[in-house]
C-alpha atoms as a PDB file:
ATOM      1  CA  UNK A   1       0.000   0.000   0.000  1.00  0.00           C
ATOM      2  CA  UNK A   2       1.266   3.222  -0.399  1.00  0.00           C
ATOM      3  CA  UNK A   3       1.417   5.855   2.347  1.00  0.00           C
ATOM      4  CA  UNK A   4      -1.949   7.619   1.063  1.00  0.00           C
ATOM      5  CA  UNK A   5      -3.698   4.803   0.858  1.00  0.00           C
ATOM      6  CA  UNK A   6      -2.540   3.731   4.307  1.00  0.00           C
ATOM      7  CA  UNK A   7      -3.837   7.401   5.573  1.00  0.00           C
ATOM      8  CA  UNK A   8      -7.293   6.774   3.824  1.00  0.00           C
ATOM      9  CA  UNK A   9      -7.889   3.340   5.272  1.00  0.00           C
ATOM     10  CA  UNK A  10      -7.033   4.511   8.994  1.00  0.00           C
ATOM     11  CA  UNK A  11      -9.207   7.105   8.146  1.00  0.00           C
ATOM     12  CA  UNK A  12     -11.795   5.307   7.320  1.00  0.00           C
ATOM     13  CA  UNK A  13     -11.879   3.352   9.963  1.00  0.00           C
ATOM     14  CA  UNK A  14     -11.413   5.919  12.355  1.00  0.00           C
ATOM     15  CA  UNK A  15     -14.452   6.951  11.513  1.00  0.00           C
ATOM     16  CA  UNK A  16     -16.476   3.795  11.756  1.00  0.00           C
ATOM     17  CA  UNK A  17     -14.972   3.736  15.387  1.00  0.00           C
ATOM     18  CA  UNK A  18     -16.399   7.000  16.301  1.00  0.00           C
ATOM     19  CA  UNK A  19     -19.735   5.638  15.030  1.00  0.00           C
ATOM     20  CA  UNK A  20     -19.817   2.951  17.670  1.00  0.00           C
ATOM     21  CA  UNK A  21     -18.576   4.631  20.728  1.00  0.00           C
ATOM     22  CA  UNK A  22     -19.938   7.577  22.348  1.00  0.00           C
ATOM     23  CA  UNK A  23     -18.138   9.801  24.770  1.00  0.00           C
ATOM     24  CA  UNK A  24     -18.338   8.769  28.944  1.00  0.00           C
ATOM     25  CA  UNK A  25     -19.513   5.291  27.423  1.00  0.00           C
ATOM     26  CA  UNK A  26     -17.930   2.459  27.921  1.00  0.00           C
ATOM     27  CA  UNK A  27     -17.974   0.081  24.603  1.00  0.00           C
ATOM     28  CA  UNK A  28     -16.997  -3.259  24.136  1.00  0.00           C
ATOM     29  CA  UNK A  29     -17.402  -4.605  20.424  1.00  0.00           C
ATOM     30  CA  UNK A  30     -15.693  -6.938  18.236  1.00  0.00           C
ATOM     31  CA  UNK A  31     -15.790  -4.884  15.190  1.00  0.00           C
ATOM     32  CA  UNK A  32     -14.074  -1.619  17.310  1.00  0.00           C
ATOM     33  CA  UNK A  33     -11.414  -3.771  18.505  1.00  0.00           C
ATOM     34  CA  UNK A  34     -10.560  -5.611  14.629  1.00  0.00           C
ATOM     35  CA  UNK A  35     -10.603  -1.777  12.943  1.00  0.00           C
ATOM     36  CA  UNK A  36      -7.892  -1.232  16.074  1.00  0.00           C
ATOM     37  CA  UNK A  37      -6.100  -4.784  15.354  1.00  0.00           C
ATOM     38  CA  UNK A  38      -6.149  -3.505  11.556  1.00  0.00           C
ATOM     39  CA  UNK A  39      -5.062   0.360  12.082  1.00  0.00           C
ATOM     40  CA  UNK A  40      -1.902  -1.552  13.601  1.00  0.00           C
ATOM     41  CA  UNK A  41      -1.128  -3.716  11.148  1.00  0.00           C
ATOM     42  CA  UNK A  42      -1.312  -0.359   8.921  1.00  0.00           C
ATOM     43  CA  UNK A  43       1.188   1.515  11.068  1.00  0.00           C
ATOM     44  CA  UNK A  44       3.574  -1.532  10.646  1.00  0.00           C
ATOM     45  CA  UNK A  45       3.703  -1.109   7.218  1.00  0.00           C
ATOM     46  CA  UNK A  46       3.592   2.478   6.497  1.00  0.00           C
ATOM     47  CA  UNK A  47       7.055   4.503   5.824  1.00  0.00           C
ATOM     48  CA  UNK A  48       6.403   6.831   8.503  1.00  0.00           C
ATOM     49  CA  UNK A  49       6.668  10.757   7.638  1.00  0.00           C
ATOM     50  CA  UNK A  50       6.638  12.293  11.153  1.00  0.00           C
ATOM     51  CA  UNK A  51       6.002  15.743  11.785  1.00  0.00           C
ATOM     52  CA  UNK A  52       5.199  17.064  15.115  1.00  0.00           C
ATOM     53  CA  UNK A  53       5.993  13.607  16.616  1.00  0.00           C
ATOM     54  CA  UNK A  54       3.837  11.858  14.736  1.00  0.00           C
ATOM     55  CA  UNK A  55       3.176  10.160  11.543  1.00  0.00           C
ATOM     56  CA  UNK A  56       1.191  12.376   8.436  1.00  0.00           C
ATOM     57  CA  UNK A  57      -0.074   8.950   7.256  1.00  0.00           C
ATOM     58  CA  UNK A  58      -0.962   6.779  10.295  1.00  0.00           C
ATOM     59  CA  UNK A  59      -0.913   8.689  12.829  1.00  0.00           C
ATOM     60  CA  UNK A  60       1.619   7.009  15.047  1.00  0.00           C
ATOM     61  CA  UNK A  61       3.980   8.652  17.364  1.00  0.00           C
ATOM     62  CA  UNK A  62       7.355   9.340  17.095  1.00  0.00           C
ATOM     63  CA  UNK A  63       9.106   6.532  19.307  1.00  0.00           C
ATOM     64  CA  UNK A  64      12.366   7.601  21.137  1.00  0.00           C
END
């Protein structure tokens, strides 16, 4: 995948997550937890372009 297409995925399911959870609400579901699972296995394979301490394209921060 290339780095945009890693950044529109997490995206994506970044939003889905917001969907199922509300704020002050705790929420335990299968398909929040595998969009998690997945946004990982994104980060793993993304080039990382960090700016600010974190990745433009997935989001993860800068380790030190």
């Amino acid at each position: 995948m290339t780095p945009m297409e890693i950044h529109n995925k997490i995206d994506r399911n970044n939003e889905i997550i917001r969907e199922f959870i509300s704020p002050n609400v705790f929420t335990l579901n299968n398909a929040v937890s595998e969009l998690l699972k997945e946004n990982k296995e994104l980060q793993k394979q993304c080039p990382h372009c960090f700016k600010d301490g974190y990745c433009e394209y997935c989001y993860k921060g800068e380790e030190e």
